[in-house]
C-alpha atoms as a PDB file:
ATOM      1  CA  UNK A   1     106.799 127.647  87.573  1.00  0.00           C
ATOM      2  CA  UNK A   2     104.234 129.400  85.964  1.00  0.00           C
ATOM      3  CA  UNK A   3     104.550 132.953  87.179  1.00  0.00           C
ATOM      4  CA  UNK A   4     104.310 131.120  91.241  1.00  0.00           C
ATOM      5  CA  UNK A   5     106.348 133.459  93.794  1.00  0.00           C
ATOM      6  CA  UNK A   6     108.801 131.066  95.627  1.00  0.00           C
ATOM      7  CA  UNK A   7     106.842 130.664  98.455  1.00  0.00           C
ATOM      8  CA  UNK A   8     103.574 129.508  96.135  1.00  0.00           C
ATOM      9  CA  UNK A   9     106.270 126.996  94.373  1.00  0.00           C
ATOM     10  CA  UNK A  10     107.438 125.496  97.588  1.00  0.00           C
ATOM     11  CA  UNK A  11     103.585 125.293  98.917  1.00  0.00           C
ATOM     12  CA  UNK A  12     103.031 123.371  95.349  1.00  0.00           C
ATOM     13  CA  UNK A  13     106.039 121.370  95.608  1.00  0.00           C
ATOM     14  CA  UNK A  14     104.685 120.583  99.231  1.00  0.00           C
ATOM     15  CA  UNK A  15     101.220 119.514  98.522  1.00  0.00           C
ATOM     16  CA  UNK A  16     102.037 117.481  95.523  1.00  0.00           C
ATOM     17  CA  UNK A  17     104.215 115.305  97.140  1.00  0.00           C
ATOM     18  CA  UNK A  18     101.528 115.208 100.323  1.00  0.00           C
ATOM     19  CA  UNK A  19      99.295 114.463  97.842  1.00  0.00           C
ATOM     20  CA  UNK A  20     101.331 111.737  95.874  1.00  0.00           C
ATOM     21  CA  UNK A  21     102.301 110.187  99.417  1.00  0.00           C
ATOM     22  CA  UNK A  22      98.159 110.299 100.697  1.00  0.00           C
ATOM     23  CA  UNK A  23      97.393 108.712  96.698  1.00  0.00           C
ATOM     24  CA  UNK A  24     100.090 105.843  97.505  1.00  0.00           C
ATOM     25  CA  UNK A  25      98.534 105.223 100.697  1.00  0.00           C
ATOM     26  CA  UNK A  26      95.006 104.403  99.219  1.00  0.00           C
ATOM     27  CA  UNK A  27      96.087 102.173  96.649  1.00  0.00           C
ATOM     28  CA  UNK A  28      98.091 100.104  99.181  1.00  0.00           C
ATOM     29  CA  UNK A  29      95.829 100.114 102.044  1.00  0.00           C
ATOM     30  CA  UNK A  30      92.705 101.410 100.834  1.00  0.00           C
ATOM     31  CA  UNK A  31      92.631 104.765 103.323  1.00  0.00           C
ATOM     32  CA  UNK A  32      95.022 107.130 105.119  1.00  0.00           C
ATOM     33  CA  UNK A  33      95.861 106.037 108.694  1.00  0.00           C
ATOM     34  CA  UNK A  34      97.848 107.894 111.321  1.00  0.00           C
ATOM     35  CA  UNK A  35      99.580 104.807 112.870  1.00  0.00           C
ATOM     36  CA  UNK A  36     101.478 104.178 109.467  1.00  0.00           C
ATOM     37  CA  UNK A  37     104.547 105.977 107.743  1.00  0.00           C
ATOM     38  CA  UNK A  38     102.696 106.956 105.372  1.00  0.00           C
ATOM     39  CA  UNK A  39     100.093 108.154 107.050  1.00  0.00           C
ATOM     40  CA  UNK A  40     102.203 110.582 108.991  1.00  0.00           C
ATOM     41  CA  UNK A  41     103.973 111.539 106.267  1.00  0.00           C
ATOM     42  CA  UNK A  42     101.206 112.528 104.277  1.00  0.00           C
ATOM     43  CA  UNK A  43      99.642 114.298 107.779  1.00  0.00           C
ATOM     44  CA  UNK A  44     102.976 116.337 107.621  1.00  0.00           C
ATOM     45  CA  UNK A  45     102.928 117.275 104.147  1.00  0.00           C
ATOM     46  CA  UNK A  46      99.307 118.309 103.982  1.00  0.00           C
ATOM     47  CA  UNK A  47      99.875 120.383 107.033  1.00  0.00           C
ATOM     48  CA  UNK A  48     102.493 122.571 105.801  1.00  0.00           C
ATOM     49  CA  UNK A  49     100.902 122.780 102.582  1.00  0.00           C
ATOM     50  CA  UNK A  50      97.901 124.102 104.511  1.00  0.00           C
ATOM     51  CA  UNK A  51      99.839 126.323 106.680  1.00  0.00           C
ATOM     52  CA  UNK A  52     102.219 127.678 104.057  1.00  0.00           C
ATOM     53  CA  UNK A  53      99.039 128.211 101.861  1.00  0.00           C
ATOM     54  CA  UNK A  54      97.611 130.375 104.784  1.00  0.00           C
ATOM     55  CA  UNK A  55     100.211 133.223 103.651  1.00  0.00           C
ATOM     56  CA  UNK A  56      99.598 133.054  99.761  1.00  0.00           C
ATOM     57  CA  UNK A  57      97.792 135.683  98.322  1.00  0.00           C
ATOM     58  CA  UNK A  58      97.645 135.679  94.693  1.00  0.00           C
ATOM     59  CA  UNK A  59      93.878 136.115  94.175  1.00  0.00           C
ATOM     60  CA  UNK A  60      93.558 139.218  96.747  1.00  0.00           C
ATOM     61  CA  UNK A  61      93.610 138.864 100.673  1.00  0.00           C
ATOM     62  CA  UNK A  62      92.146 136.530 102.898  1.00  0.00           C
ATOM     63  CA  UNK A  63      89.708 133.976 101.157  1.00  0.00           C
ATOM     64  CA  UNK A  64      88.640 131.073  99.903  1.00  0.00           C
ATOM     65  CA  UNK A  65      91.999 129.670  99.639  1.00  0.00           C
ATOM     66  CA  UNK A  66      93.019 130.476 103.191  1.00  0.00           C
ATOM     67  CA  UNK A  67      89.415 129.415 104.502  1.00  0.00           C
ATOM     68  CA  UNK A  68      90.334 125.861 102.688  1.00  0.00           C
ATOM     69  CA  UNK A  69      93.850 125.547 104.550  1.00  0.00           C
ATOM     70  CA  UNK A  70      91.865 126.282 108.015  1.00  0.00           C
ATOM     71  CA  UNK A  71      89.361 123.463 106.808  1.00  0.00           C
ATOM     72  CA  UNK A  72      92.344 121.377 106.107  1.00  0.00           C
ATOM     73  CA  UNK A  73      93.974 121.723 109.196  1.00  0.00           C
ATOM     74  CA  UNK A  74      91.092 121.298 111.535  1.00  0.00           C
ATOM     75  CA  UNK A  75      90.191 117.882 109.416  1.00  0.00           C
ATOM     76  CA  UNK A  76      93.506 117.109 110.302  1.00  0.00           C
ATOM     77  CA  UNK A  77      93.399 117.524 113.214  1.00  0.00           C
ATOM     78  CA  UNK A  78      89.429 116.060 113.630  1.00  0.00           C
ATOM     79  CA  UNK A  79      91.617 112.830 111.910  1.00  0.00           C
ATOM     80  CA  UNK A  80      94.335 112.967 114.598  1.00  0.00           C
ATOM     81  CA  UNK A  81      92.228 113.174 117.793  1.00  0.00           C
ATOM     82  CA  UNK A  82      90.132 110.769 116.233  1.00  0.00           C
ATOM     83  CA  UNK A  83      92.971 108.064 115.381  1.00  0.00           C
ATOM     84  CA  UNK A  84      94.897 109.017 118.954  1.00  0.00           C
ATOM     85  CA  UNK A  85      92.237 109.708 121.578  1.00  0.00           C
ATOM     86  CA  UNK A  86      89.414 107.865 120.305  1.00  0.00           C
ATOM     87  CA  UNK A  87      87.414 110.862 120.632  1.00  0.00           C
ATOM     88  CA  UNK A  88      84.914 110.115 118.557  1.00  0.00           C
ATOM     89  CA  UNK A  89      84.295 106.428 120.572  1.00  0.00           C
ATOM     90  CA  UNK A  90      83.002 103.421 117.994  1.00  0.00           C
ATOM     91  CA  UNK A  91      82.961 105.859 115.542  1.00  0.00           C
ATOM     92  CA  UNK A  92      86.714 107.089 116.046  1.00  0.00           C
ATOM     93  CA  UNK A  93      87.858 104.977 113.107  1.00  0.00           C
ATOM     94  CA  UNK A  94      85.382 105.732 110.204  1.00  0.00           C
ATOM     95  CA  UNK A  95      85.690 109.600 111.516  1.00  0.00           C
ATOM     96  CA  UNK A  96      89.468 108.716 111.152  1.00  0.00           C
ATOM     97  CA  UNK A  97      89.384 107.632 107.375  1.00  0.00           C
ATOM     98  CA  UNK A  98      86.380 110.601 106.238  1.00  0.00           C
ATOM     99  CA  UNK A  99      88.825 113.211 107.319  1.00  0.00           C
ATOM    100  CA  UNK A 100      91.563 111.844 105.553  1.00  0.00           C
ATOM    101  CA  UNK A 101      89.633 111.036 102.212  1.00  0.00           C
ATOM    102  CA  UNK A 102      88.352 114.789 102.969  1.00  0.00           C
ATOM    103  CA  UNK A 103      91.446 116.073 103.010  1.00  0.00           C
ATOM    104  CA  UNK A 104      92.209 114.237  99.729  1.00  0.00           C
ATOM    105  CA  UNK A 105      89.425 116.291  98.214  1.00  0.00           C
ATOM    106  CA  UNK A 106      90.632 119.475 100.063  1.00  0.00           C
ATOM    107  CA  UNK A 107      94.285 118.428  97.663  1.00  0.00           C
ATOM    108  CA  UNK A 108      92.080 118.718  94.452  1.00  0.00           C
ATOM    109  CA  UNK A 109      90.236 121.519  94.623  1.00  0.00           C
ATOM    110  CA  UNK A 110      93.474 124.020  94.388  1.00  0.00           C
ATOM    111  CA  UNK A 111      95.026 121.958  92.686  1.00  0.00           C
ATOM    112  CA  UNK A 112      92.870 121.993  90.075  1.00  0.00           C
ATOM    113  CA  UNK A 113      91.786 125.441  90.245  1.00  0.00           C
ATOM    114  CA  UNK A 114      95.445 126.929  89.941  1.00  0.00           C
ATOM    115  CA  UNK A 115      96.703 124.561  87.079  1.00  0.00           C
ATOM    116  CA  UNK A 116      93.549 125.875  84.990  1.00  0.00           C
ATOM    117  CA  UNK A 117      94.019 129.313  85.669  1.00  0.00           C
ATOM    118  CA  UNK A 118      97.738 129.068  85.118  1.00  0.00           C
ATOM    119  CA  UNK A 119      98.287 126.613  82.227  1.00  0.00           C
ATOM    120  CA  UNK A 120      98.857 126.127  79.796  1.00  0.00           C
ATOM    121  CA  UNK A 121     101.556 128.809  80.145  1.00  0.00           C
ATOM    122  CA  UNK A 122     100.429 132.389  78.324  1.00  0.00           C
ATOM    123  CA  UNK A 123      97.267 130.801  77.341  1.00  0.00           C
ATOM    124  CA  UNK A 124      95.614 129.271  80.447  1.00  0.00           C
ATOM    125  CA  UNK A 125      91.733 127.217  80.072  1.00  0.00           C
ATOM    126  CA  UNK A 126      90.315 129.508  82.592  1.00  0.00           C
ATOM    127  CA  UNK A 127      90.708 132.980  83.020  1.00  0.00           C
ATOM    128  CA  UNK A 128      89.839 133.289  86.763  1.00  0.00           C
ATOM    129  CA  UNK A 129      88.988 131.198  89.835  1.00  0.00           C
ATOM    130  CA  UNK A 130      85.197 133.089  89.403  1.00  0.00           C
ATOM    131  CA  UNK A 131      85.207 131.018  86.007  1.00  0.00           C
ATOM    132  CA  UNK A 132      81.455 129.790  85.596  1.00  0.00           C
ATOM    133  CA  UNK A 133      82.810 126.224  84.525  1.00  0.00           C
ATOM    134  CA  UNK A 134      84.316 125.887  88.287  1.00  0.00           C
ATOM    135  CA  UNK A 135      81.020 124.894  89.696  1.00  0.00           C
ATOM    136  CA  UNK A 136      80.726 121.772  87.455  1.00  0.00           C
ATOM    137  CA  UNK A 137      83.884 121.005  88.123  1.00  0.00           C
ATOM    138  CA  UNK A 138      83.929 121.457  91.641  1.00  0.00           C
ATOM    139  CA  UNK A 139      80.512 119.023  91.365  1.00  0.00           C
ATOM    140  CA  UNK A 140      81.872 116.371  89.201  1.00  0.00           C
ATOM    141  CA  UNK A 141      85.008 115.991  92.168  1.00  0.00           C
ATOM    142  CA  UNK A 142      82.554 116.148  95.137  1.00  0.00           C
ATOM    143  CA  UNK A 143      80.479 113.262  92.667  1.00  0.00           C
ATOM    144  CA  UNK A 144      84.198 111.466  92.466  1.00  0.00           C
ATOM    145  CA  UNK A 145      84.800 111.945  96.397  1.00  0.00           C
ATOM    146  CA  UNK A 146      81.357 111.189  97.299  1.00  0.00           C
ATOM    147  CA  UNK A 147      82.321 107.754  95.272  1.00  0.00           C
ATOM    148  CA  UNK A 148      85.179 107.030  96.039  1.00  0.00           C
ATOM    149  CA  UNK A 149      84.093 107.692  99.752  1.00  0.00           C
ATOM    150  CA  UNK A 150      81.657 105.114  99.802  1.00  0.00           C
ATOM    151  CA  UNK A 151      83.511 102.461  98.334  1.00  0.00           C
ATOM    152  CA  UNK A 152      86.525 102.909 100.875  1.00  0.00           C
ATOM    153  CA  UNK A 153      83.704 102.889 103.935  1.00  0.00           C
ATOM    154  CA  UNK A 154      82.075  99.742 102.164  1.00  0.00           C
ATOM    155  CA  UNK A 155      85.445  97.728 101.848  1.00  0.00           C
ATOM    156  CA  UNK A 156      86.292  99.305 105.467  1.00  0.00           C
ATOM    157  CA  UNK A 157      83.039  98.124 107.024  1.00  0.00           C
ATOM    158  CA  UNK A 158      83.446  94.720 105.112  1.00  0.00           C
ATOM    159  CA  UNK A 159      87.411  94.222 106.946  1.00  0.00           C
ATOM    160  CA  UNK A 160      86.645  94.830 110.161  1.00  0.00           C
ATOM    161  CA  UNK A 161      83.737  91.913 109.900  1.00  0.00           C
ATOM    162  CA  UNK A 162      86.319  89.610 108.775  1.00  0.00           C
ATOM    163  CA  UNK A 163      88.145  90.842 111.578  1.00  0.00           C
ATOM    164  CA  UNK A 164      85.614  90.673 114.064  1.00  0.00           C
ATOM    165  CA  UNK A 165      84.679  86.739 112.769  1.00  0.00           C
ATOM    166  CA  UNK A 166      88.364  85.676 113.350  1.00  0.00           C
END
């Protein structure tokens, strides 16, 4: 899989199907929510990807990429405290569904990075992860996630009034 050690397959195999399983949850219930199947599952696959991604070392040693999979796992874990212990009081459940969208974003950003750096195959878009043209993309996502943020805390906010009027 384009020149990935086993271990950086498996991670990739890992967090696409966390990633596929976190996408399927937003389209059928508009967020990510620990108290569902889904939800779990995509908890569980986003964790390993973010632990297994802890001992991948491609670009050097310890760095960005491992700083993101420490990031991932503590908004996981910000999501799960949030969703189980209420931590966060009134706000438990909108801290619940930023961490999860976060961790959406947290998906992208290797994702994106390593299939531009890799692919196409012999002749890849980007030569390194330094690449200038990172920062717009990184920008145009965080513009997408900022988006696509709001929308899911607008339809979220609207719900629970119909819920709160019944």
């Amino acid at each position: 899989m384009a020149g990935l050690s086993t271990l950086g397959a498996v991670h990739t195999a890992i967090a696409l199907v966390g990633f596929g399983a976190g996408v399927a949850a937003l389209l059928r219930d508009y967020e990510i929510r620990f108290d569902n199947a889904i939800g779990k599952f995509y908890t569980a696959m986003t964790c390993l990807a973010a632990f297994s991604g802890l001992f991948i070392f491609n670009h050097g040693g310890f760095g960005p990429p491992q700083v993101l999979s420490i990031l991932t796992i503590l908004t996981l874990l910000a999501a799960a405290l949030a969703s189980r212990l209420r931590l966060f009081g009134q706000a438990s459940a909108h801290v619940e569904l930023v961490c999860f969208t976060t961790t959406l974003l947290f998906h992208l950003i290797p994702a994106v990075t390593e299939s531009l750096i890799r692919l196409p195959v012999g002749a890849p878009l980007l030569a390194s992860p330094e690449a200038p043209e990172f920062k717009a993309i990184y920008g145009a996502l965080f513009v997408l996630y900022g988006i696509g943020l709001t929308l899911q805390l607008r339809w979220f906010n609207a719900s629970r009034r119909v819920l709160a009027m019944a």
